[in-house]
PDB file of N, CA and C in Angstrom:
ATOM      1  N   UNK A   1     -77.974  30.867  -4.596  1.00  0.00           N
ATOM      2  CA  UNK A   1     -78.265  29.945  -3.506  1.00  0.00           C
ATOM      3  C   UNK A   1     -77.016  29.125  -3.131  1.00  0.00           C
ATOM      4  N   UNK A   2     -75.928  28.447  -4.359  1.00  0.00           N
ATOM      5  CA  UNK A   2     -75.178  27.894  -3.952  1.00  0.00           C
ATOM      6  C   UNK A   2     -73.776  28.597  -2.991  1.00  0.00           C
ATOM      7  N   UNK A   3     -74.260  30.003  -3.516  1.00  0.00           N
ATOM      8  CA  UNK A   3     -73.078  31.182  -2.643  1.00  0.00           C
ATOM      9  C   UNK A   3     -73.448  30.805  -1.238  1.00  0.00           C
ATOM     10  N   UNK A   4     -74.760  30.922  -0.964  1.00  0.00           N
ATOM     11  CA  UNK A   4     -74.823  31.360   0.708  1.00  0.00           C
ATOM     12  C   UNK A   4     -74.605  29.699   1.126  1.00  0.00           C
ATOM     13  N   UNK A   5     -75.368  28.517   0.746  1.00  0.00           N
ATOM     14  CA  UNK A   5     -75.193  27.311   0.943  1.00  0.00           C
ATOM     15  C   UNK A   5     -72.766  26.948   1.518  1.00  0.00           C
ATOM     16  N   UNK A   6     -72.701  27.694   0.124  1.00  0.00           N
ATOM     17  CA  UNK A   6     -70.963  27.579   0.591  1.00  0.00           C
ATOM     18  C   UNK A   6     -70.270  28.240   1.571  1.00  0.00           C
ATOM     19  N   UNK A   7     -70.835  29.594   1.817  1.00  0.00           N
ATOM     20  CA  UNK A   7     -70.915  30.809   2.602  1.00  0.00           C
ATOM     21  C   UNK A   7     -70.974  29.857   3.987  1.00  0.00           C
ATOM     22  N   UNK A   8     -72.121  29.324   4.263  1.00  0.00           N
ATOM     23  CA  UNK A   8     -72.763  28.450   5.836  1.00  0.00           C
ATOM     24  C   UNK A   8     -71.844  27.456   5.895  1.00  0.00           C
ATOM     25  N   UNK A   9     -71.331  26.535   4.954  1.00  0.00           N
ATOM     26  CA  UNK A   9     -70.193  25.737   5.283  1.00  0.00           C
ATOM     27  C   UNK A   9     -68.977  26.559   5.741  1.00  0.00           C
ATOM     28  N   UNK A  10     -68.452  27.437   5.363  1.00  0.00           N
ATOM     29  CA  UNK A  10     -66.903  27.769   5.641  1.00  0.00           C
ATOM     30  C   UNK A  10     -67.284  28.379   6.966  1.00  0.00           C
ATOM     31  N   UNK A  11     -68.529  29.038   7.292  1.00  0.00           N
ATOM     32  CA  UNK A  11     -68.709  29.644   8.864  1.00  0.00           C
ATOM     33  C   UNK A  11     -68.514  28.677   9.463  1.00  0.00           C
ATOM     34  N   UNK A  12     -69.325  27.387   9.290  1.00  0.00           N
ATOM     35  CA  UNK A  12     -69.127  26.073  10.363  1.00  0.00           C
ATOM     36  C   UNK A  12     -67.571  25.525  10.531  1.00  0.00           C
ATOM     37  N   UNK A  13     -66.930  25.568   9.499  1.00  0.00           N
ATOM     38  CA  UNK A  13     -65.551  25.458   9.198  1.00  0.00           C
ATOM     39  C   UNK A  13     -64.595  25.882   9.760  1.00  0.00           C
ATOM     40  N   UNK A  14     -65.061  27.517   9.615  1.00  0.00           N
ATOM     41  CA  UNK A  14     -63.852  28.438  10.582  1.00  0.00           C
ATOM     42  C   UNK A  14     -64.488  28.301  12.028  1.00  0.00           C
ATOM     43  N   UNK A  15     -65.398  28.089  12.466  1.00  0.00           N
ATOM     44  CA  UNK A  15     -65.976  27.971  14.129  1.00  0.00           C
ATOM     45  C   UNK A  15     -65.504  26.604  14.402  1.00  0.00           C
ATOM     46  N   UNK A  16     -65.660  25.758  13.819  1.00  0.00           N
ATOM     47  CA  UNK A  16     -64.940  24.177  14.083  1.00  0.00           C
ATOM     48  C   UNK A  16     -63.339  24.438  14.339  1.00  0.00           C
ATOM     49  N   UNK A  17     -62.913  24.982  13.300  1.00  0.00           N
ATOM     50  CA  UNK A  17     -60.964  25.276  13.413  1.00  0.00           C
ATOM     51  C   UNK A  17     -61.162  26.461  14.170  1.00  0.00           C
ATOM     52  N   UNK A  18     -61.699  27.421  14.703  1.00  0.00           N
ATOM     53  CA  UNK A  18     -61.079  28.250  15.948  1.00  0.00           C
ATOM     54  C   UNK A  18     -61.317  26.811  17.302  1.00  0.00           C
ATOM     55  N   UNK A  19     -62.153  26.218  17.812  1.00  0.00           N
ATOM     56  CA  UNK A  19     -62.564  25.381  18.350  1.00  0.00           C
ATOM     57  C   UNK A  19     -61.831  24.545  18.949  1.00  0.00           C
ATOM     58  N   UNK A  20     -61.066  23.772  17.893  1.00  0.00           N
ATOM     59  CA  UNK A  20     -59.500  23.327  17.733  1.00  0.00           C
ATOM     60  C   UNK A  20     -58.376  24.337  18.065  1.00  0.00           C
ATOM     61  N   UNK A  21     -58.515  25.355  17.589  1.00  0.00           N
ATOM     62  CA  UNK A  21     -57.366  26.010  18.095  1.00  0.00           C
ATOM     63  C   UNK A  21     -56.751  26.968  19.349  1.00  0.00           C
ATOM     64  N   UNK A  22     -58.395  27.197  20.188  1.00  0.00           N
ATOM     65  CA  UNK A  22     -58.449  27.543  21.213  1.00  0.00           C
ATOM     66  C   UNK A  22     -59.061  26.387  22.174  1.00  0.00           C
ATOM     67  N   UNK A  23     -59.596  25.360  21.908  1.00  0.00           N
ATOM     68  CA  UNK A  23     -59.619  24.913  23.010  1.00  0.00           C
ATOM     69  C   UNK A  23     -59.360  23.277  22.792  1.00  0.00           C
ATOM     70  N   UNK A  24     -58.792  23.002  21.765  1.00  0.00           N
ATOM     71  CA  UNK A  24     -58.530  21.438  21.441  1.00  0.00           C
ATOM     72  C   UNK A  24     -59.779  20.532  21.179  1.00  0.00           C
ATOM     73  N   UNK A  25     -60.878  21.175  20.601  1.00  0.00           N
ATOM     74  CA  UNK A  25     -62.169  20.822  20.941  1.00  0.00           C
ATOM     75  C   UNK A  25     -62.614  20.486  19.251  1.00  0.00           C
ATOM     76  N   UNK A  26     -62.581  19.382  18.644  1.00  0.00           N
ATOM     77  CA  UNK A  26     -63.251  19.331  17.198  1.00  0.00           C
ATOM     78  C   UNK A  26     -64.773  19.142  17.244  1.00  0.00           C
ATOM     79  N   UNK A  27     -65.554  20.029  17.165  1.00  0.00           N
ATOM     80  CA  UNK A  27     -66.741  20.117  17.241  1.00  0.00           C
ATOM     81  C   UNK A  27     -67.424  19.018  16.259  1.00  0.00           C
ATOM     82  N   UNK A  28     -66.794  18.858  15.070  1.00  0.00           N
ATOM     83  CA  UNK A  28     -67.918  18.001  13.970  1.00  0.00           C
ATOM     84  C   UNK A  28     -67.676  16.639  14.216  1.00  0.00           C
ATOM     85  N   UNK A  29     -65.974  16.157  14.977  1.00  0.00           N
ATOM     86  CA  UNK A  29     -65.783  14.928  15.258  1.00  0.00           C
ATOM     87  C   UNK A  29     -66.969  14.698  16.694  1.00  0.00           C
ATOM     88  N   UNK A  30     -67.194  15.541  17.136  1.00  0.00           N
ATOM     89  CA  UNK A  30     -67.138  14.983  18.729  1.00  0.00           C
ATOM     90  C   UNK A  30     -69.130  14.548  18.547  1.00  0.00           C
ATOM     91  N   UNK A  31     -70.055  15.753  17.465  1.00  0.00           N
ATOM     92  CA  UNK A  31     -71.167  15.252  16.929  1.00  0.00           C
ATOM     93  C   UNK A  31     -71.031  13.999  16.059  1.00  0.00           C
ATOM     94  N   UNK A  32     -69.790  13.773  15.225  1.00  0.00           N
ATOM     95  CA  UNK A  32     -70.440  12.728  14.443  1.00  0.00           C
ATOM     96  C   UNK A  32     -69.613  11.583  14.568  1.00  0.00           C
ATOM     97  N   UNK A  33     -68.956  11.423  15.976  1.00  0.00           N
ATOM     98  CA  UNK A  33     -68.538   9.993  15.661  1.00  0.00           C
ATOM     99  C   UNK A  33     -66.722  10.042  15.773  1.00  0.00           C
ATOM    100  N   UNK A  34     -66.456  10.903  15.929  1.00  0.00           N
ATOM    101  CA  UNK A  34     -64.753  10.683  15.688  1.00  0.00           C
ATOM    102  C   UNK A  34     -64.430  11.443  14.250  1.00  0.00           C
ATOM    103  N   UNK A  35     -63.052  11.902  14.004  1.00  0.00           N
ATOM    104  CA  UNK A  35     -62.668  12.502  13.203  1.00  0.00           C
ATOM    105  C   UNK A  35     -62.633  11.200  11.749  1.00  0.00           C
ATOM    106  N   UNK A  36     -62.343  10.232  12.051  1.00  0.00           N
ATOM    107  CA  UNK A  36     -61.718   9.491  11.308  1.00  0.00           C
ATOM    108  C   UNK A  36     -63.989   8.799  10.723  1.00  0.00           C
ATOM    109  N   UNK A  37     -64.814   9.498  11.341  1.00  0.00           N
ATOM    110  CA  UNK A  37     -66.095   8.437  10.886  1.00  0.00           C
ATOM    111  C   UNK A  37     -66.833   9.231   9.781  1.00  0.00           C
ATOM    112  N   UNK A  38     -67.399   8.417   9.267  1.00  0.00           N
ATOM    113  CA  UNK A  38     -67.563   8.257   7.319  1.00  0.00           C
ATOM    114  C   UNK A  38     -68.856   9.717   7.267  1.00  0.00           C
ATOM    115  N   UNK A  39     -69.281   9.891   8.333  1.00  0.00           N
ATOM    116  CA  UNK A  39     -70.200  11.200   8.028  1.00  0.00           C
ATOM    117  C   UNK A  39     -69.446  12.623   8.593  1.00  0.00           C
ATOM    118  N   UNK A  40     -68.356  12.623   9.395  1.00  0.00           N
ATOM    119  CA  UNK A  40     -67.530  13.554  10.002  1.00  0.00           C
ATOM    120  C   UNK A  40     -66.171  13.772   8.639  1.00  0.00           C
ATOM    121  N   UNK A  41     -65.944  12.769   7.876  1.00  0.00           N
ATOM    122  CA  UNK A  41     -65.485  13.180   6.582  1.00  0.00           C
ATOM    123  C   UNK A  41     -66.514  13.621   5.684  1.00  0.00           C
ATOM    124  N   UNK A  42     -67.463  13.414   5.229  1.00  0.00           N
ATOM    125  CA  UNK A  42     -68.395  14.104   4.542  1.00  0.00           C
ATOM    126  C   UNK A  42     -68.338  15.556   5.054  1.00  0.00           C
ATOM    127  N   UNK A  43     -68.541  15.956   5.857  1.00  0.00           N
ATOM    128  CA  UNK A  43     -68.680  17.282   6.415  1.00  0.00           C
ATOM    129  C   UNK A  43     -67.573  17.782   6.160  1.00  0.00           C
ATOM    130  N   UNK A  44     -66.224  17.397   6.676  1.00  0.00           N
ATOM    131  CA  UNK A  44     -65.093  18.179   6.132  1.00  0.00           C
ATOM    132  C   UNK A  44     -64.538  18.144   4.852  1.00  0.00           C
ATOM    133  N   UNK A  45     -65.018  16.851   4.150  1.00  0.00           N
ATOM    134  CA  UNK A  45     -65.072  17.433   2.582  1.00  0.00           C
ATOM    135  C   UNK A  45     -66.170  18.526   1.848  1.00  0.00           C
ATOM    136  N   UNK A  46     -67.428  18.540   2.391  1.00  0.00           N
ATOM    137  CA  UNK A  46     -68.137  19.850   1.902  1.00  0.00           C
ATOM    138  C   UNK A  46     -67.861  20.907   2.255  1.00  0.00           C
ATOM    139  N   UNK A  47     -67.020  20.753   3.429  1.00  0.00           N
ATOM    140  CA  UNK A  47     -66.301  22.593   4.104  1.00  0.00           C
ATOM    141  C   UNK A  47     -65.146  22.512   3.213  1.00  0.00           C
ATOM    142  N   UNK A  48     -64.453  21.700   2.473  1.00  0.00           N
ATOM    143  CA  UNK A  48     -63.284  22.242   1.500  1.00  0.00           C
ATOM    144  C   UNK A  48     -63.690  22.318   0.559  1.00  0.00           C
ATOM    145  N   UNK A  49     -65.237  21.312  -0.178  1.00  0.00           N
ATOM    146  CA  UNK A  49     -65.384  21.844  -1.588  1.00  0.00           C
ATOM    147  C   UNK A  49     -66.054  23.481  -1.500  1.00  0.00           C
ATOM    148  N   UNK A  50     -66.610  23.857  -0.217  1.00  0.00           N
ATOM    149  CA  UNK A  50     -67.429  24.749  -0.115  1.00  0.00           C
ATOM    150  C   UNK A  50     -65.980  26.077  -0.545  1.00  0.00           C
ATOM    151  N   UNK A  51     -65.289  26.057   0.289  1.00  0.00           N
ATOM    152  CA  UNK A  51     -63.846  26.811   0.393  1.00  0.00           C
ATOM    153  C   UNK A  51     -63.384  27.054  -1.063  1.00  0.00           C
ATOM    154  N   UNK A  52     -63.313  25.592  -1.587  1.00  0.00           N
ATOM    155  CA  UNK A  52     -62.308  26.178  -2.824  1.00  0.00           C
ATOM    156  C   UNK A  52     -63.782  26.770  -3.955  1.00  0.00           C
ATOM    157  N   UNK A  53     -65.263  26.726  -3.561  1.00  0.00           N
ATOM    158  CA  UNK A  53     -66.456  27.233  -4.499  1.00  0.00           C
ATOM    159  C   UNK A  53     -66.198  29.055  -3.961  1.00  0.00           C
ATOM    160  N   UNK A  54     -65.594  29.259  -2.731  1.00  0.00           N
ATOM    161  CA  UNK A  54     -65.821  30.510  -2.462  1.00  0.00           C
ATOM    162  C   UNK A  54     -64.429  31.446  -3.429  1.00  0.00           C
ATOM    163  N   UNK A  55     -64.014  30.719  -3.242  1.00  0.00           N
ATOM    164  CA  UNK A  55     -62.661  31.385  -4.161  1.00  0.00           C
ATOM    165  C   UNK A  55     -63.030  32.082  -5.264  1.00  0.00           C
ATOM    166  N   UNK A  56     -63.962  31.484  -5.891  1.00  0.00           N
ATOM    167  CA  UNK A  56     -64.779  32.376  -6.997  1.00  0.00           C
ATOM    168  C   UNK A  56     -65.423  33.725  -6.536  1.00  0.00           C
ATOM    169  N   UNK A  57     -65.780  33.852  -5.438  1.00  0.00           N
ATOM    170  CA  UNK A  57     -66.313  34.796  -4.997  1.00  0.00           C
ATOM    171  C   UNK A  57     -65.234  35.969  -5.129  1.00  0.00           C
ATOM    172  N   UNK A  58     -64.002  35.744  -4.979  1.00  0.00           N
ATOM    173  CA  UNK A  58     -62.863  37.051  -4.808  1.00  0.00           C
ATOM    174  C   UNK A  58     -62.800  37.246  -6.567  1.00  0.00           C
ATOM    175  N   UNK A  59     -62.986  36.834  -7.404  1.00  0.00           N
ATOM    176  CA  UNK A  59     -62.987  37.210  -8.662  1.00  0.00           C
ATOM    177  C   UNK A  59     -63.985  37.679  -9.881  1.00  0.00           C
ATOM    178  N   UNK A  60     -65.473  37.592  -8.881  1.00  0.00           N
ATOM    179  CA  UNK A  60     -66.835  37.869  -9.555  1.00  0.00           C
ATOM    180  C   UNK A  60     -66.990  39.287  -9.694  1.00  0.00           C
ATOM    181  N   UNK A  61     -67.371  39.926 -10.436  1.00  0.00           N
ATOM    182  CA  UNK A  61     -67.773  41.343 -11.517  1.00  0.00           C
ATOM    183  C   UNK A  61     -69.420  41.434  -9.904  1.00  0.00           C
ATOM    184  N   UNK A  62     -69.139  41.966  -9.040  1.00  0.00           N
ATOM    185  CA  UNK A  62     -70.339  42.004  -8.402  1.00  0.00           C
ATOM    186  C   UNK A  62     -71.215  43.239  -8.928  1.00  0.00           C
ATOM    187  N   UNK A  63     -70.609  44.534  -9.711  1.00  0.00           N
ATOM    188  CA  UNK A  63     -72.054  45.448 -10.126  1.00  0.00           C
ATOM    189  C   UNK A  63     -72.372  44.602 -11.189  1.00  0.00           C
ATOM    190  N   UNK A  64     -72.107  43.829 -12.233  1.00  0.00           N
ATOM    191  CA  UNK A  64     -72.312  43.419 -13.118  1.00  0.00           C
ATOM    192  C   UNK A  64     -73.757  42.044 -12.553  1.00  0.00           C
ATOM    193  N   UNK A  65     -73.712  41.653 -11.056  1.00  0.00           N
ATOM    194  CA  UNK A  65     -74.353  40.344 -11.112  1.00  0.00           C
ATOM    195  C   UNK A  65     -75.884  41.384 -10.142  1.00  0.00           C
ATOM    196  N   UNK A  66     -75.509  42.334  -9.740  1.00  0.00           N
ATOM    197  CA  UNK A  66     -76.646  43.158  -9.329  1.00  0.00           C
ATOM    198  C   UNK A  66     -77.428  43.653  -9.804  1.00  0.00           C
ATOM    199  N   UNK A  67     -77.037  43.758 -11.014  1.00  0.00           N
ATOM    200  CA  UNK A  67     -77.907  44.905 -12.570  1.00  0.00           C
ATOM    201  C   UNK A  67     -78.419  43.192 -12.763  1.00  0.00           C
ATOM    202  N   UNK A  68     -77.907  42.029 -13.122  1.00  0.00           N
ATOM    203  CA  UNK A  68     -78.931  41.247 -13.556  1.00  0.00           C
ATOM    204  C   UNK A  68     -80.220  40.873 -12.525  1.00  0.00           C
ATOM    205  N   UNK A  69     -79.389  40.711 -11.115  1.00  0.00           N
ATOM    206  CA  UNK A  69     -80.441  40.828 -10.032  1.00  0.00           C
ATOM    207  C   UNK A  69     -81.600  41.294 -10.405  1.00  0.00           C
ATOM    208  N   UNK A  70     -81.630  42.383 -10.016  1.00  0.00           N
ATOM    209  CA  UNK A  70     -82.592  43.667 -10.317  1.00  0.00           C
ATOM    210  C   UNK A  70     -83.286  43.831 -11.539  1.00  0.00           C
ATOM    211  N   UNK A  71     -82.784  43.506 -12.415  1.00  0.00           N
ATOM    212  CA  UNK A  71     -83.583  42.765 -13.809  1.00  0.00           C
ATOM    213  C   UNK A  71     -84.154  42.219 -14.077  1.00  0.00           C
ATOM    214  N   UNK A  72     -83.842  41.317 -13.425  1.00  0.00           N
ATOM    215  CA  UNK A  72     -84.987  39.747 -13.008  1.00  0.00           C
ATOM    216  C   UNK A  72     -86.120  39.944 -12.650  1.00  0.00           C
ATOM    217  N   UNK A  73     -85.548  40.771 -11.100  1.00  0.00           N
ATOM    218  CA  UNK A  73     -86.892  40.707 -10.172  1.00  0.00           C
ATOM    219  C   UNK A  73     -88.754  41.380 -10.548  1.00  0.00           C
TER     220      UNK A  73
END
């Protein structure tokens, strides 16, 4: 759960920074107040803790977490 939860932050993340980079447009400042306001930093700190949680993802044993999957179920 916390994969896809981190997964949905970095999408909002990279659609916010293309946003900015094609059209000068910060999407999370312009909903919450300005770049610099106390819930528009919340958001861009959960899109970097989300970022550096995905990093784990490039180093996970994935047949190894599918056989437990499937075990479970």
């Amino acid at each position: 759960m916390l994969d896809k939860i981190a997964l949905a932050l970095n999408i909002i993340g990279g659609l916010n920074w293309g946003l900015i980079g094609l059209f000068r447009f910060d999407l999370v400042a312009w909903l919450f107040g300005g770049s610099g306001s106390g819930l528009s930093r919340i958001v861009y700190s959960l899109v970097g803790l989300a970022a550096l949680w995905c990093i784990s993802l490039l180093f996970r044993d994935w047949d190894t977490e599918v056989h437990h999957e499937a075990a479970g179920a």
